[in-house]
N, C-alpha and C. Protein backbone atom coordinates (compact mmCIF):
# COMPACT_ATOMS: atom_id res chain seq x y z
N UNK A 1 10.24 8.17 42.59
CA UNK A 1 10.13 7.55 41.29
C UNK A 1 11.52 7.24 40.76
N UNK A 2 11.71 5.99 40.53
CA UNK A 2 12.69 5.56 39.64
C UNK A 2 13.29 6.43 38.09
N UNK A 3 14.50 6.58 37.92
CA UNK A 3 14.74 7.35 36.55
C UNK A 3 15.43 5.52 35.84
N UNK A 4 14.99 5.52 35.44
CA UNK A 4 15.19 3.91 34.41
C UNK A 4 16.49 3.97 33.33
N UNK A 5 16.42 6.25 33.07
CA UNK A 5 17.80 6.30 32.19
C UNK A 5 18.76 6.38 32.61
N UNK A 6 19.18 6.25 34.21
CA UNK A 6 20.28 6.72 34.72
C UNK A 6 20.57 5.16 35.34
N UNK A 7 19.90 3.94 34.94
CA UNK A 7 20.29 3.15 35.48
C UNK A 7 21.41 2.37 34.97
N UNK A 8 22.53 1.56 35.24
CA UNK A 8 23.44 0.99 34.66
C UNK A 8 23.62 -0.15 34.97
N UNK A 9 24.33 -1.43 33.91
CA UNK A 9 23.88 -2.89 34.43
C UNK A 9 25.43 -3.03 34.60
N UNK A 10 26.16 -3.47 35.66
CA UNK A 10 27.34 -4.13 35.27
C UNK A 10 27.56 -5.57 35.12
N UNK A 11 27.92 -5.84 33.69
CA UNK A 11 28.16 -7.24 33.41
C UNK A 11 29.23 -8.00 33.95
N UNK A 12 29.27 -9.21 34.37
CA UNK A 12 30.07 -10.01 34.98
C UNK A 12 30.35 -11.61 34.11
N UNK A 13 31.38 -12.07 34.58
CA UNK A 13 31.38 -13.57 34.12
C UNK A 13 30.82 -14.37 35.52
N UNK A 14 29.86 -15.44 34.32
CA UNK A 14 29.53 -15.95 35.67
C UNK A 14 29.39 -17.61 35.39
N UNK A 15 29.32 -18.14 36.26
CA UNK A 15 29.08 -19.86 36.29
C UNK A 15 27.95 -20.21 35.27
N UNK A 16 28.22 -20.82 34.32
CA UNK A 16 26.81 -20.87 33.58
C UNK A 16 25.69 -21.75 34.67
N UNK A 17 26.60 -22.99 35.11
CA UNK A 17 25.98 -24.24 36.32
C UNK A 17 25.78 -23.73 37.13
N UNK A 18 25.52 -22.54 38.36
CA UNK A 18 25.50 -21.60 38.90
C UNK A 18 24.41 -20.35 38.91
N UNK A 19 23.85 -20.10 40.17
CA UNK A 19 22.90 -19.28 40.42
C UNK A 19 24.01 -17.66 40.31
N UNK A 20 23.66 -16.93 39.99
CA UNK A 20 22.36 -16.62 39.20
C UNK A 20 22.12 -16.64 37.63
N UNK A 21 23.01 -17.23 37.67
CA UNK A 21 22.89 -17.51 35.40
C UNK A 21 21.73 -18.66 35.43
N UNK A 22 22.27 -19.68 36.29
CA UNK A 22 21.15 -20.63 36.01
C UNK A 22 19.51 -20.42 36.42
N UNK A 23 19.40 -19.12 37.51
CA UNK A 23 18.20 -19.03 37.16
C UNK A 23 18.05 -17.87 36.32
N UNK A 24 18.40 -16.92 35.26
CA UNK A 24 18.33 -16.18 34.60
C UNK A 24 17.29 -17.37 33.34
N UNK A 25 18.44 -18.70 33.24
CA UNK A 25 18.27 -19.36 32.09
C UNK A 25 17.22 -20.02 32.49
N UNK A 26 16.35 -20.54 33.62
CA UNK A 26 15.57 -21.36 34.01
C UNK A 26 14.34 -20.34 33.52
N UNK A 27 14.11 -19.08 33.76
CA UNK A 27 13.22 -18.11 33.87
C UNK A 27 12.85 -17.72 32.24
N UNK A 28 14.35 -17.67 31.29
CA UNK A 28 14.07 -17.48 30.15
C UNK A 28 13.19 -18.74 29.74
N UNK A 29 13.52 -19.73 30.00
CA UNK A 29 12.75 -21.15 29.65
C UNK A 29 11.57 -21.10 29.98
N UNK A 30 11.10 -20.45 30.75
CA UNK A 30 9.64 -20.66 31.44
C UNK A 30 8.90 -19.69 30.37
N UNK A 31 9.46 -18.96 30.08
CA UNK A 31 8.51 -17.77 28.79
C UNK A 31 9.00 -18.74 27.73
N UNK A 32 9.95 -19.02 27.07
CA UNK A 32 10.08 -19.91 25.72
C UNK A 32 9.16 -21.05 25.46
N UNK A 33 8.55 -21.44 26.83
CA UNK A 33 8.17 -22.66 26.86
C UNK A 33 6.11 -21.82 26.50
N UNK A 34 6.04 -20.77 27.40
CA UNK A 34 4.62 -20.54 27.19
C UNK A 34 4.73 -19.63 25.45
N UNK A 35 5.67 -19.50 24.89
CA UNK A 35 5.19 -18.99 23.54
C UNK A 35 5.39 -20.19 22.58
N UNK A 36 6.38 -21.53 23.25
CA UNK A 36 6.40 -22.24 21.78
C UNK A 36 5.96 -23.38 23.17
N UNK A 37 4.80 -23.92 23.08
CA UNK A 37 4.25 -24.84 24.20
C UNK A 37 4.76 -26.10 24.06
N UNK A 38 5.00 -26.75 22.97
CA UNK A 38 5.69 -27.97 22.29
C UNK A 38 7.05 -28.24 22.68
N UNK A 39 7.50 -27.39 23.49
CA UNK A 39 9.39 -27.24 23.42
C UNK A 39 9.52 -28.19 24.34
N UNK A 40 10.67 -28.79 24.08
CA UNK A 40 11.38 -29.43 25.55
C UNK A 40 12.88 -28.74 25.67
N UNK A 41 13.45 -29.04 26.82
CA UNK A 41 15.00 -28.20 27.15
C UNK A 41 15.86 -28.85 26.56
N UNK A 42 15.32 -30.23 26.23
CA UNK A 42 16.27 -31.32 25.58
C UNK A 42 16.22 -31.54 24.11
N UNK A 43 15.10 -30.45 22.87
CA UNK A 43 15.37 -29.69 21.47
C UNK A 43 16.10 -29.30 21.30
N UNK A 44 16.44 -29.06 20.42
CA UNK A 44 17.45 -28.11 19.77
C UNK A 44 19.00 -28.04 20.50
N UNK A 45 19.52 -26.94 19.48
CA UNK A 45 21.16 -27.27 19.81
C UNK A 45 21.51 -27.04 21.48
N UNK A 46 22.79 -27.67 21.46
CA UNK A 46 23.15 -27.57 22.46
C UNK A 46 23.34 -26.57 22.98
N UNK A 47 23.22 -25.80 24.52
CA UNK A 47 23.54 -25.31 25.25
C UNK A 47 23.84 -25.26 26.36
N UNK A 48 24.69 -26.62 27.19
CA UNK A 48 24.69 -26.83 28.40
C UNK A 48 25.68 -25.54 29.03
N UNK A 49 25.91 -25.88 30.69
CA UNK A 49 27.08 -25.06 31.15
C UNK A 49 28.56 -25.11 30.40
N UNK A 50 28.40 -26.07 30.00
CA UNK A 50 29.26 -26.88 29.56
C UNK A 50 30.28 -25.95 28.77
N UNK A 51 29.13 -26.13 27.43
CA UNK A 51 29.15 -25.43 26.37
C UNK A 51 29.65 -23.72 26.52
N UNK A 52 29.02 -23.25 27.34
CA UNK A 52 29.79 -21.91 27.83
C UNK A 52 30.56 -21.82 28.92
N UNK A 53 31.55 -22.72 29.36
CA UNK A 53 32.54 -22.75 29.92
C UNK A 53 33.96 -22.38 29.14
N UNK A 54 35.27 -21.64 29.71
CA UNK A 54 36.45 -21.66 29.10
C UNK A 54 37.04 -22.69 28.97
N UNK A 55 37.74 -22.92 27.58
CA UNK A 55 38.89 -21.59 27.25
C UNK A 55 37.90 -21.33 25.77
N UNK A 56 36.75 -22.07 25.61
CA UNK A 56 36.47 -21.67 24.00
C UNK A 56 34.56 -21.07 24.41
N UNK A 57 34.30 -21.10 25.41
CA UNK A 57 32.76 -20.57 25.63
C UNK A 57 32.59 -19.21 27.21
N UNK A 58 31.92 -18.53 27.79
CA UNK A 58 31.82 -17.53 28.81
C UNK A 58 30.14 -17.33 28.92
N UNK A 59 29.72 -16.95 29.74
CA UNK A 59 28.18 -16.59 29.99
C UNK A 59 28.37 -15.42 31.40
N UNK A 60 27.82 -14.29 30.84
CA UNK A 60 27.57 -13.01 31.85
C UNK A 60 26.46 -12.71 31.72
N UNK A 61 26.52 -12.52 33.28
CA UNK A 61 25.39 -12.27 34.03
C UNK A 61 25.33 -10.34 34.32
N UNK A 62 24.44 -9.15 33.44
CA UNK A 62 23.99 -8.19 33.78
C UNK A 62 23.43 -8.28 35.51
N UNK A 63 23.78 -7.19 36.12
CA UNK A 63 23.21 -7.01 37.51
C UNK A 63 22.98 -5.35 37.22
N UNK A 64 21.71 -4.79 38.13
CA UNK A 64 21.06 -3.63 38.14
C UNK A 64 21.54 -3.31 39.77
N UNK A 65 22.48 -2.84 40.05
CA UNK A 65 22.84 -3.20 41.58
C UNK A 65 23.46 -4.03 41.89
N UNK A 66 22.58 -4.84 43.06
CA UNK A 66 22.29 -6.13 43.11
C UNK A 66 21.98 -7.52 42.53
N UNK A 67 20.82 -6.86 41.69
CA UNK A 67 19.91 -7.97 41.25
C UNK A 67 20.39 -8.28 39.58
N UNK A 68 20.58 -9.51 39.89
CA UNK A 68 20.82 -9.74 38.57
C UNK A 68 19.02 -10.05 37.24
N UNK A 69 19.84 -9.53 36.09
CA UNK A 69 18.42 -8.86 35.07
C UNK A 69 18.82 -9.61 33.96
N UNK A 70 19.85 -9.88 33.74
CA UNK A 70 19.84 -10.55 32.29
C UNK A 70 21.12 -11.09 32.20
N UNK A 71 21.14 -12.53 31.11
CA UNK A 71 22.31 -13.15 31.20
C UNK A 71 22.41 -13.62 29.33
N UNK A 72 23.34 -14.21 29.52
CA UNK A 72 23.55 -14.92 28.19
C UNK A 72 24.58 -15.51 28.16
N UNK A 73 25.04 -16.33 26.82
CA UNK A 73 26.35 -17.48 26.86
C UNK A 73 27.08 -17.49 25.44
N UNK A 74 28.02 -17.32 25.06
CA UNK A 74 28.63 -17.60 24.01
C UNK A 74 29.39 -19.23 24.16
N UNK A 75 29.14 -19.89 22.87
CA UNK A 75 30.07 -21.19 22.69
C UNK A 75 30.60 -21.37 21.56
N UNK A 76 31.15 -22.55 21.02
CA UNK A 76 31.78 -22.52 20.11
C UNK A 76 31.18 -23.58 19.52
N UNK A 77 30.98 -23.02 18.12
CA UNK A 77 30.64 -24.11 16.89
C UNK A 77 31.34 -24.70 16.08
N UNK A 78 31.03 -25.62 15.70
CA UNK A 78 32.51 -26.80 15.19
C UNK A 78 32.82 -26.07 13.94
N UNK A 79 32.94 -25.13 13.34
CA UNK A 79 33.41 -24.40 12.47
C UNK A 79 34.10 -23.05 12.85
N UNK A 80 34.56 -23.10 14.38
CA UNK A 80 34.86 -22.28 14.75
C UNK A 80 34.35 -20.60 15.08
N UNK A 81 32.62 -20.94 14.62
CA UNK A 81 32.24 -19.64 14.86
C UNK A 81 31.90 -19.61 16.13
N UNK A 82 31.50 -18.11 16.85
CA UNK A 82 31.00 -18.35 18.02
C UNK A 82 29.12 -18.02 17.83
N UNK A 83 28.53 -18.58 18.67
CA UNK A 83 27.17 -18.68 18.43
C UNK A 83 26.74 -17.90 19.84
N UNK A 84 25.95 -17.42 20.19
CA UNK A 84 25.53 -16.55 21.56
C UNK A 84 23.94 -17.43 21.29
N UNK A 85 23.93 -17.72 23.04
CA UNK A 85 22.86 -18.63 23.21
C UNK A 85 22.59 -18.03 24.67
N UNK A 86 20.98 -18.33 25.05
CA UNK A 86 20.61 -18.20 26.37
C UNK A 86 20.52 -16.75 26.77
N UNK A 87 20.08 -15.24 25.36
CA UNK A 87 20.13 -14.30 26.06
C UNK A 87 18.90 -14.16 26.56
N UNK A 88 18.58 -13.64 27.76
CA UNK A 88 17.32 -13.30 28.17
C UNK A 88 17.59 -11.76 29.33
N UNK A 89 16.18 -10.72 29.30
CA UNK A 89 16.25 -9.94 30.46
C UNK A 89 15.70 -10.17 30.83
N UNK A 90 15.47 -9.96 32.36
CA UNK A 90 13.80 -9.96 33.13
C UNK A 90 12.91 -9.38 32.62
N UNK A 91 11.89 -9.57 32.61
CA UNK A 91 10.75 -8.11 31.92
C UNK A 91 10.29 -7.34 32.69
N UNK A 92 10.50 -7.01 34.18
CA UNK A 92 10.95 -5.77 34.75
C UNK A 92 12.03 -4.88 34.34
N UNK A 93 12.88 -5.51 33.72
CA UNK A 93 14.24 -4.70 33.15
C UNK A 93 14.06 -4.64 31.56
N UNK A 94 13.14 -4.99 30.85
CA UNK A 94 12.78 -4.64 29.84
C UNK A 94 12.63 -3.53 29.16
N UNK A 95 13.00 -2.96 28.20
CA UNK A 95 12.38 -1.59 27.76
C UNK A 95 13.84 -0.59 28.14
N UNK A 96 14.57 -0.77 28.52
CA UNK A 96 16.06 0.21 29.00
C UNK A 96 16.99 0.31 28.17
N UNK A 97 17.12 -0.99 27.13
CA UNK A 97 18.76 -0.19 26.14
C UNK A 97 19.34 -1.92 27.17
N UNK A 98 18.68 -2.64 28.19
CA UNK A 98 19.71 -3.82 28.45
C UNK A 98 19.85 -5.00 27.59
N UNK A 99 18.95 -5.58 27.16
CA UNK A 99 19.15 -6.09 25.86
C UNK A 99 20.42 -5.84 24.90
N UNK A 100 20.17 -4.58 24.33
CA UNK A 100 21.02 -4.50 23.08
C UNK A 100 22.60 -4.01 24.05
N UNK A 101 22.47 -3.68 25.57
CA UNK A 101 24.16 -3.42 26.18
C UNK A 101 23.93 -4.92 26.44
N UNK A 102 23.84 -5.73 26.32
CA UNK A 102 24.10 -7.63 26.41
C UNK A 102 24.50 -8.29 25.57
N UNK A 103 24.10 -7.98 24.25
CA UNK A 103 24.24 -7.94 23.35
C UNK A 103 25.94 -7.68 22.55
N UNK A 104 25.84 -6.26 22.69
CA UNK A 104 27.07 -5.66 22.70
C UNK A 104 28.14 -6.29 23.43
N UNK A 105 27.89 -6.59 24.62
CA UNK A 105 28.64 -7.41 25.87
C UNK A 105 29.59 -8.90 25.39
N UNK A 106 28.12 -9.59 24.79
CA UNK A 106 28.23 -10.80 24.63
C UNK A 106 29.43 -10.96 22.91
N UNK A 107 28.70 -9.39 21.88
CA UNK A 107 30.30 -9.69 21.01
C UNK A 107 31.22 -9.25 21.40
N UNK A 108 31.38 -8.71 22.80
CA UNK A 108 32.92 -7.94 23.37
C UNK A 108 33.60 -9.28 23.86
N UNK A 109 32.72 -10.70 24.43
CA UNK A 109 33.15 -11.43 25.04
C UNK A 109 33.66 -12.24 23.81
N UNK A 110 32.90 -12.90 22.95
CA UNK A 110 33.22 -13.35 21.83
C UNK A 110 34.36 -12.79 21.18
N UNK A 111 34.85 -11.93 21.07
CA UNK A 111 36.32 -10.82 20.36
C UNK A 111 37.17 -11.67 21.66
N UNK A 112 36.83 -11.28 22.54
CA UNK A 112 37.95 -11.60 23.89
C UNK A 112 38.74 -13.18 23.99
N UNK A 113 37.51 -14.14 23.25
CA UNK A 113 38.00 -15.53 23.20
C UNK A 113 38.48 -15.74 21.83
N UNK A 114 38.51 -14.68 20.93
CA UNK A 114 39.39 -15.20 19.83
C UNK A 114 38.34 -15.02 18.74
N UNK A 115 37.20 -15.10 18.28
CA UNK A 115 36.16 -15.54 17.27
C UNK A 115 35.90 -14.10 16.56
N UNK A 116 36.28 -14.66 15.32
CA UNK A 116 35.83 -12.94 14.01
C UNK A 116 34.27 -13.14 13.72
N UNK A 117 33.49 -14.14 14.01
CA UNK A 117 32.12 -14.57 13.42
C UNK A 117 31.30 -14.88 14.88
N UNK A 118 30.52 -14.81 14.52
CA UNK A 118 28.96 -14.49 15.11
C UNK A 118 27.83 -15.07 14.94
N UNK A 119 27.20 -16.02 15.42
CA UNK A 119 25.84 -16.27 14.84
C UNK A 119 24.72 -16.55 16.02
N UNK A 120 23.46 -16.48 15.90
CA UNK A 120 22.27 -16.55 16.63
C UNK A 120 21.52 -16.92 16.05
N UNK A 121 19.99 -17.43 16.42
CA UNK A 121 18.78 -17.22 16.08
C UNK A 121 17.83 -17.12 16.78
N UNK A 122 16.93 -16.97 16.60
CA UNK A 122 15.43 -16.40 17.04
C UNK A 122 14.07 -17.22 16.54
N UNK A 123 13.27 -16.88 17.21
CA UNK A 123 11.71 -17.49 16.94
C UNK A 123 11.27 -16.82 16.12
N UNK A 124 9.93 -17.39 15.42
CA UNK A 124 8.96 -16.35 15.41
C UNK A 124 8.16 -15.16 15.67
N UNK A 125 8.31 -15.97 17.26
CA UNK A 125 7.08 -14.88 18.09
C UNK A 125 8.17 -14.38 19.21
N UNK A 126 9.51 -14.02 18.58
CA UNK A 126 10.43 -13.23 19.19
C UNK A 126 10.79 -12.10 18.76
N UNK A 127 9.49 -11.06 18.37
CA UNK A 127 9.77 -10.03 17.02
C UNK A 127 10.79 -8.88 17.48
N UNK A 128 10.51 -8.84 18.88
CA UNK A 128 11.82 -7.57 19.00
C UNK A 128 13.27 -8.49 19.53
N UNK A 129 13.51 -9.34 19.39
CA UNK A 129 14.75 -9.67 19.57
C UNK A 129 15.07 -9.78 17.89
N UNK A 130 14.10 -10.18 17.05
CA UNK A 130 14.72 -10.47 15.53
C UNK A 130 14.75 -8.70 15.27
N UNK A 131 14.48 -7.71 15.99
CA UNK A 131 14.37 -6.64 15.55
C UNK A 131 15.96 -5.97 15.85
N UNK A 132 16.20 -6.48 17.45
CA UNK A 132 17.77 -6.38 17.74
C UNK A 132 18.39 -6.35 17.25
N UNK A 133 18.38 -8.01 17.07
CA UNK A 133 19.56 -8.54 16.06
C UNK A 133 19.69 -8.04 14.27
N UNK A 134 19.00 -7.66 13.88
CA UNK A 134 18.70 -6.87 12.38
C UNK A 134 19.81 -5.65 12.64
N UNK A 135 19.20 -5.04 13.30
CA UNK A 135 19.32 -3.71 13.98
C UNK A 135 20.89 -3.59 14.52
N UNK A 136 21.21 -4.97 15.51
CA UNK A 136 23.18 -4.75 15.16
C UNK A 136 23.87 -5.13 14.46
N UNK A 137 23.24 -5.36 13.30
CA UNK A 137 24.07 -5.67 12.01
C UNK A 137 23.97 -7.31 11.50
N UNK A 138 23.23 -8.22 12.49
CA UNK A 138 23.05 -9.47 11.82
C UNK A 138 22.53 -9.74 10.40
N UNK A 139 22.86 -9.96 9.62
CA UNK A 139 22.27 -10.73 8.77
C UNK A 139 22.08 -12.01 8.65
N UNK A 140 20.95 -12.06 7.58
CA UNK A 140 19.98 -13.66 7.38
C UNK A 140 20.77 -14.66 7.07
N UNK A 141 21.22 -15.57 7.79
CA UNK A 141 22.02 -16.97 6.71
C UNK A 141 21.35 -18.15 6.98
N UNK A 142 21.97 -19.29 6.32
CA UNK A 142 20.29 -20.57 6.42
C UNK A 142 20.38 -20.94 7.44
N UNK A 143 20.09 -21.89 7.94
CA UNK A 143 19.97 -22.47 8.99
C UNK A 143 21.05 -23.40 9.44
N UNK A 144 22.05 -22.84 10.63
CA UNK A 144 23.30 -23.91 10.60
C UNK A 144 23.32 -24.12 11.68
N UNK A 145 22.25 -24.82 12.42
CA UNK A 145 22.00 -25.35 14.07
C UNK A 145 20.43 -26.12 14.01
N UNK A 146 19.87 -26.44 13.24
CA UNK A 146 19.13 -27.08 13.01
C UNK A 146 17.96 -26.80 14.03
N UNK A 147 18.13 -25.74 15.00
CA UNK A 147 16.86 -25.56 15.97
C UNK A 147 15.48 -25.63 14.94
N UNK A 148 14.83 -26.61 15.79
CA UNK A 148 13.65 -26.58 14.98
C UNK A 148 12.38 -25.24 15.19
N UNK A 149 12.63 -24.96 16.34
CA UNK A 149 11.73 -22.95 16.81
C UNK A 149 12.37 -22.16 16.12
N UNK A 150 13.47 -21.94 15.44
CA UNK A 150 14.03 -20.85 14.66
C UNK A 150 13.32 -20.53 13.69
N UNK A 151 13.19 -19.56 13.54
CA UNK A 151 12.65 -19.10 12.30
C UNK A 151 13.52 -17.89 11.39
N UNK A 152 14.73 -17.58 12.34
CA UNK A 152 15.93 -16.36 11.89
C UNK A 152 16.99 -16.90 12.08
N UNK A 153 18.09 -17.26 11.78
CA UNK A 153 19.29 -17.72 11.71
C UNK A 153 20.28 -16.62 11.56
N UNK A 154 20.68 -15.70 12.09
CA UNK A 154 21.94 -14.42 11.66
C UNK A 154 23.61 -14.80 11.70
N UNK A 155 24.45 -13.83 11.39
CA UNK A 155 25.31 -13.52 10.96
C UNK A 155 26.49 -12.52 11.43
N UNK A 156 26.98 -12.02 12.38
CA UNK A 156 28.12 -11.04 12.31
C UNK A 156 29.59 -11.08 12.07
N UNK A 157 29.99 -10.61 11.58
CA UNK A 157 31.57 -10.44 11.51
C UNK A 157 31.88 -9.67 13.04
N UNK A 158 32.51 -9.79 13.10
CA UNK A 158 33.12 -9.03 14.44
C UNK A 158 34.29 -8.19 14.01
């Protein structure tokens, strides 16, 4: 039997255009798409590789071992904040504390490229990620990415 608490993810930088981020992000899309059925990849704000490429964006890829479990991307918003886009875990790796160490990850990476600010959002029917993000200190601000699935818009100082 597996002990799930002794497991550890080490995060990496990785190619956003590039396996295995790009299928981390292909996989998150495939669940975004069966809870908001209306979506296309081509809604809402931007997030290409692009966008999380250096010297002003990064995207790491969590691995359990081998296998990579969860990824995400920080970029930069024309106001100079940084915005974290594209987090997702597998939902085999669900339920462990990897989420919120991705999380954590993703504002260690954001500090690393320079950015005191923070922002994200979330769905509706994304109740424990809006629970995350509450939970590391985001707060509510209006809407400054115009995603039309948002229903949470947050906030950190770094």
């Amino acid at each position: 039997m597996r002990d799930d608490s002794a497991v550890t993810v080490d995060f990496r930088t990785s190619d956003a255009a590039a396996s295995p981020a790009i299928d981390l992000v292909e996989a998150m899309w495939a669940e975004i798409k069966a809870m908001y059925p209306r979506i296309g990849n081509e809604e809402g704000p931007s997030a290409t590789p692009e966008d999380f490429s250096p010297p002003a964006g990064t995207f790491v890829v969590g691995f359990d071992g081998d296998r990579p479990v969860a990824g995400g991307g920080i970029k930069r918003l024309e106001d100079g904040a940084a915005e974290i886009k594209r987090m997702y875990v597998a939902p085999e790796a669900r339920g462990r504390g990897i989420g919120r160490a991705l999380l954590a990850g993703l504002e260690d990476a954001a500090r690393d490229l320079g950015y005191s600010v923070v922002r994200l959002d979330t769905g509706r029917f994304q109740a424990s990620a809006l629970r995350m993000y509450q939970e590391a200190g985001y707060r509510p601000i209006a809407d400054y990415n115009g995603n039309p699935y948002a229903s949470f818009w947050g906030e950190k100082a770094l």
